[in-house]
N, C-alpha and C. Protein backbone atom coordinates (compact mmCIF):
# COMPACT_ATOMS: atom_id res chain seq x y z
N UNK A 1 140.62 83.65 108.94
CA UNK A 1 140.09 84.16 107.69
C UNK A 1 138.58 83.93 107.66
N UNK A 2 137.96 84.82 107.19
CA UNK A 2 136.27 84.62 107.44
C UNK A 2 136.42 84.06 106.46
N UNK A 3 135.32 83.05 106.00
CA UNK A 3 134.77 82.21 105.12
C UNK A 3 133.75 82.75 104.04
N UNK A 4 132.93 83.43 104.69
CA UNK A 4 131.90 83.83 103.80
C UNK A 4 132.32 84.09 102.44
N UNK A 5 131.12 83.53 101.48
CA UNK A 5 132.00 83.70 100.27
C UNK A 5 130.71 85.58 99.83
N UNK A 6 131.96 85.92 99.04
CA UNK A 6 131.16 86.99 98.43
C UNK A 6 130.72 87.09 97.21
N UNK A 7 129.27 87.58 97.47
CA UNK A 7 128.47 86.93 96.27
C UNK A 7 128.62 88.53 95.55
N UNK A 8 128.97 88.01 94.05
CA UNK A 8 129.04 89.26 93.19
C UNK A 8 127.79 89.00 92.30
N UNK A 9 127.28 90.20 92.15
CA UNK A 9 125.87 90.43 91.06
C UNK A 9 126.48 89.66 89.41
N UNK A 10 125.90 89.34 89.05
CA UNK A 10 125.92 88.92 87.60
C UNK A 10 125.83 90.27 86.42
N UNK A 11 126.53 90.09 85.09
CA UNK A 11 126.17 91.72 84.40
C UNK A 11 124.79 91.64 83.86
N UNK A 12 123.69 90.44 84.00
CA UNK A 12 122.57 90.12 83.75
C UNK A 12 122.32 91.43 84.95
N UNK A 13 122.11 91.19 86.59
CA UNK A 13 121.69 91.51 87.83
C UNK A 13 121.70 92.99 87.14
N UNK A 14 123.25 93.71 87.11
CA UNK A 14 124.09 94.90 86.99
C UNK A 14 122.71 95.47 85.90
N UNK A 15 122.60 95.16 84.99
CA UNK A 15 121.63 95.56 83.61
C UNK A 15 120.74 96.25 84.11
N UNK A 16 120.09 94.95 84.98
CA UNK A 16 118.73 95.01 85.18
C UNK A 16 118.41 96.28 86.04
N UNK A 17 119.39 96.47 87.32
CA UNK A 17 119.12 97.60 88.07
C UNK A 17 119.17 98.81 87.72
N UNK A 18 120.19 98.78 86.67
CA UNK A 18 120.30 100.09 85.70
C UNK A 18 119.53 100.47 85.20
N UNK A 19 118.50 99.38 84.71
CA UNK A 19 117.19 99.48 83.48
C UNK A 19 116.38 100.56 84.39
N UNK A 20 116.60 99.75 86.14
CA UNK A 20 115.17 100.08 86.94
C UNK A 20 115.25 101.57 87.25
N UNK A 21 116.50 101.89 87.82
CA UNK A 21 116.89 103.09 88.22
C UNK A 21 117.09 104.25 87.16
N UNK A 22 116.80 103.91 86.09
CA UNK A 22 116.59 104.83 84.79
C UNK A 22 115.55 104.99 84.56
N UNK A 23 114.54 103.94 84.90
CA UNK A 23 113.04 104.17 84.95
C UNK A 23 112.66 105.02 85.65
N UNK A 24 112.81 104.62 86.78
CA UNK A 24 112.82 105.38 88.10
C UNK A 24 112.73 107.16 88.32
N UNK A 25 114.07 107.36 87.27
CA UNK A 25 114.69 109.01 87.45
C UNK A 25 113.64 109.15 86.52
N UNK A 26 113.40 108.73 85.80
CA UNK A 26 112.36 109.51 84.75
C UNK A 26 110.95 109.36 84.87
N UNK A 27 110.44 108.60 85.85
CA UNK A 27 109.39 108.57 86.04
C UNK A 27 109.36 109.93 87.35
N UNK A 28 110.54 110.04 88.16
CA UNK A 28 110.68 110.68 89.34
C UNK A 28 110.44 112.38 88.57
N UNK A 29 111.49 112.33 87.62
CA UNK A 29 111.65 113.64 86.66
C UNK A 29 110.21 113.79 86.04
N UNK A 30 109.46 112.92 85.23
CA UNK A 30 107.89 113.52 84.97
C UNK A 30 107.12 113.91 86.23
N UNK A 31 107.23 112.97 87.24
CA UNK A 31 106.04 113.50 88.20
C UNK A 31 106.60 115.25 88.62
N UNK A 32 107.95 115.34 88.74
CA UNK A 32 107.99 116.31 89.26
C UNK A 32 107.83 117.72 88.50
N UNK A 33 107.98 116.84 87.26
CA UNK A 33 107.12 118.52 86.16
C UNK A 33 106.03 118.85 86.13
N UNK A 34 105.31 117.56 86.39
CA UNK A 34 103.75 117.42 86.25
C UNK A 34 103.52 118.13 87.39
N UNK A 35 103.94 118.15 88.32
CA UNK A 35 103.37 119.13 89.73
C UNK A 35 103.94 120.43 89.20
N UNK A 36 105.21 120.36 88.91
CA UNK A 36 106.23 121.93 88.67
C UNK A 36 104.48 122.79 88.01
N UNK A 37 103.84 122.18 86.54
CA UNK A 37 102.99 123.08 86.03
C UNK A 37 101.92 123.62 86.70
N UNK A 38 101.69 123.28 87.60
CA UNK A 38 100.97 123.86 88.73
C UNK A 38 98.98 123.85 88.56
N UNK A 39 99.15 122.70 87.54
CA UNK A 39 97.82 122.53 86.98
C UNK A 39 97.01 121.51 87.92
N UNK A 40 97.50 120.67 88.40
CA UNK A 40 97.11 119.74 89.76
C UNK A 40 96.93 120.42 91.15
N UNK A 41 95.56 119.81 91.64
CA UNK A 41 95.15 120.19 92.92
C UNK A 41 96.73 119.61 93.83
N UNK A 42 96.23 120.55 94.82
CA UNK A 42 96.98 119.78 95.98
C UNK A 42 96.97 118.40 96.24
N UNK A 43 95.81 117.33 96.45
CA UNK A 43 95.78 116.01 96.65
C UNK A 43 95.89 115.38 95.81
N UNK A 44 96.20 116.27 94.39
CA UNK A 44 96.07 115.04 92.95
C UNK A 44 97.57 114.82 92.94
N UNK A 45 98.67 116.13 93.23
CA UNK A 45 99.67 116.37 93.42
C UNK A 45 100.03 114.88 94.54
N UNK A 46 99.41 115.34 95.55
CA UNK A 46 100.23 114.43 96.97
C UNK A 46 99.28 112.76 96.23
N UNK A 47 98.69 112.61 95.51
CA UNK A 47 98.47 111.28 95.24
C UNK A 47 99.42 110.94 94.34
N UNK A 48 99.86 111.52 93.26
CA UNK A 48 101.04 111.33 92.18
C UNK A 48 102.20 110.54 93.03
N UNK A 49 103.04 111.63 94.04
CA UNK A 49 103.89 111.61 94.46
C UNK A 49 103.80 109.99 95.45
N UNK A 50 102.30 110.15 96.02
CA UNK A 50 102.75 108.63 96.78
C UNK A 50 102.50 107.42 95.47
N UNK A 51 102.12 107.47 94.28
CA UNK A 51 101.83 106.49 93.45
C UNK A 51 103.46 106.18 92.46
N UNK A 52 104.48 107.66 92.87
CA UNK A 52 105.71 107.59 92.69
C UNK A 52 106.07 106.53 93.57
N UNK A 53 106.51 106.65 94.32
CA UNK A 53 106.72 105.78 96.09
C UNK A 53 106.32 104.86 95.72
N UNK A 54 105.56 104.25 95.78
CA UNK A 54 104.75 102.65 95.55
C UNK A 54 105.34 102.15 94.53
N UNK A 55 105.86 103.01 93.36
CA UNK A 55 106.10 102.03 91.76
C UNK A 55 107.79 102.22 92.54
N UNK A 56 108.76 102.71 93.16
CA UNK A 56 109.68 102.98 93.66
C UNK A 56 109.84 101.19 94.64
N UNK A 57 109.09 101.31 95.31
CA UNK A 57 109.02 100.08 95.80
C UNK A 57 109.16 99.08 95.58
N UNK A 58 107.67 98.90 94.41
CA UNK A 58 108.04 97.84 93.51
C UNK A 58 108.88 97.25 93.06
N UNK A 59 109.61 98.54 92.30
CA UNK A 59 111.00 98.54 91.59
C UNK A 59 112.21 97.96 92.66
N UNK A 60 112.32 98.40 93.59
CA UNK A 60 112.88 98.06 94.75
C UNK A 60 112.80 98.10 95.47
N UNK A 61 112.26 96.39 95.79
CA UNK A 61 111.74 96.20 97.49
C UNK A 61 112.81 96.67 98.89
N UNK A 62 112.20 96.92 99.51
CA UNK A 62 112.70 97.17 100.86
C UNK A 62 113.53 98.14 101.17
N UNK A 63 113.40 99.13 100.06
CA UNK A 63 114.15 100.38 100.15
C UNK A 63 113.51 101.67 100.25
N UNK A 64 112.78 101.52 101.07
CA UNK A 64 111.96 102.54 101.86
C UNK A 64 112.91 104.28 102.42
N UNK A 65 113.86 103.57 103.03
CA UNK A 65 114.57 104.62 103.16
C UNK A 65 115.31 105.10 102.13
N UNK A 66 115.92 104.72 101.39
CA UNK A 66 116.51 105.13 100.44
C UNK A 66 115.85 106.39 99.26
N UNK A 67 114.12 105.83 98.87
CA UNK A 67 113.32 106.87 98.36
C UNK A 67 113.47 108.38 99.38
N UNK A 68 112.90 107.64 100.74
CA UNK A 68 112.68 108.91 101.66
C UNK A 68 114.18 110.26 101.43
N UNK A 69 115.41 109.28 101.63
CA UNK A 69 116.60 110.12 101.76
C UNK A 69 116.60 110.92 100.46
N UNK A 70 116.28 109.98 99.11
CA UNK A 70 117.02 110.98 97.83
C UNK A 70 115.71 111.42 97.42
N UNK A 71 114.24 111.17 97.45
CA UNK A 71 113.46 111.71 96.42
C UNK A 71 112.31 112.97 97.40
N UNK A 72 112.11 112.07 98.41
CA UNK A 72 111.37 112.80 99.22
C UNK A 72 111.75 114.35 99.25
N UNK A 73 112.91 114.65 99.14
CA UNK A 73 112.98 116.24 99.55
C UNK A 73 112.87 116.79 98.55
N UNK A 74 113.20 116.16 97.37
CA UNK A 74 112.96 116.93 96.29
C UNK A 74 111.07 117.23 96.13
N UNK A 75 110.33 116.41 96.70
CA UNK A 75 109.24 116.29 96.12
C UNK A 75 108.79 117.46 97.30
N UNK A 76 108.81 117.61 98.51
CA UNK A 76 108.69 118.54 99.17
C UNK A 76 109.22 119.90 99.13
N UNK A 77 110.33 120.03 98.16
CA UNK A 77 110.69 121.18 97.81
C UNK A 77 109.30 121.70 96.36
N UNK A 78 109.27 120.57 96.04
CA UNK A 78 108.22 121.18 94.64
C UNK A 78 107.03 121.55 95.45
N UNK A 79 106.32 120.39 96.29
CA UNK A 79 105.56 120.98 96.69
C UNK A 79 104.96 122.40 97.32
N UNK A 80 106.25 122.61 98.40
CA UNK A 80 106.17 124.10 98.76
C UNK A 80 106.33 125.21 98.17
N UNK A 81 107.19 124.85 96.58
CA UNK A 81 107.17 126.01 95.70
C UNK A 81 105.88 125.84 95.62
N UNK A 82 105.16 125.02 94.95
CA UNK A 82 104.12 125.12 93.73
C UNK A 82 102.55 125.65 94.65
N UNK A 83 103.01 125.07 96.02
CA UNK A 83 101.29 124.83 96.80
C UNK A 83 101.50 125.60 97.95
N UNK A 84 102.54 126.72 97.86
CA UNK A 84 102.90 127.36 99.30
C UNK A 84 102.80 126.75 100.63
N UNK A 85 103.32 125.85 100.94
CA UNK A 85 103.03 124.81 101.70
C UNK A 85 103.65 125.79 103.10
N UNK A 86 103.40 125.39 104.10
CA UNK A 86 104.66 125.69 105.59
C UNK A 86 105.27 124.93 105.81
């Protein structure tokens, strides 16, 4: 029998991530309107999006991939609508 004991999150822990990841979608959901209006340069655009990323981080360390997998494509899909990208 393995030993390891398994550590369960607290509903304090559970809260908290919920709080973050609600932040998160809605901070993810403004930036991506704020580009959708098409009133931002190209680099003010690609600075938003990495200043998304960074507060993403913050929010949760060491999950680098995780942004890349779920947000990144969305943000590259806006981009190429909005900035005709290739």
């Amino acid at each position: 029998m393995d030993e390891r004991a398994v550590v369960r999150p607290t509903q304090d822990e559970i809260d908290d991530e919920s709080r973050r990841l609600r932040r998160l979608r809605i901070v993810v959901q403004l930036t991506l309107e704020t580009i959708a209006g098409g009133d931002l340069s190209l680099e003010d655009a690609s600075r938003m999006i990495a200043e998304t990323r960074n507060l993403a981080l913050d929010m949760f360390p060491g999950k680098e991939s995780a942004f890349d997998l779920l947000y990144r494509p969305k943000f590259q899909r806006m981009m190429h609508a909005v900035y005709r990208l290739q």
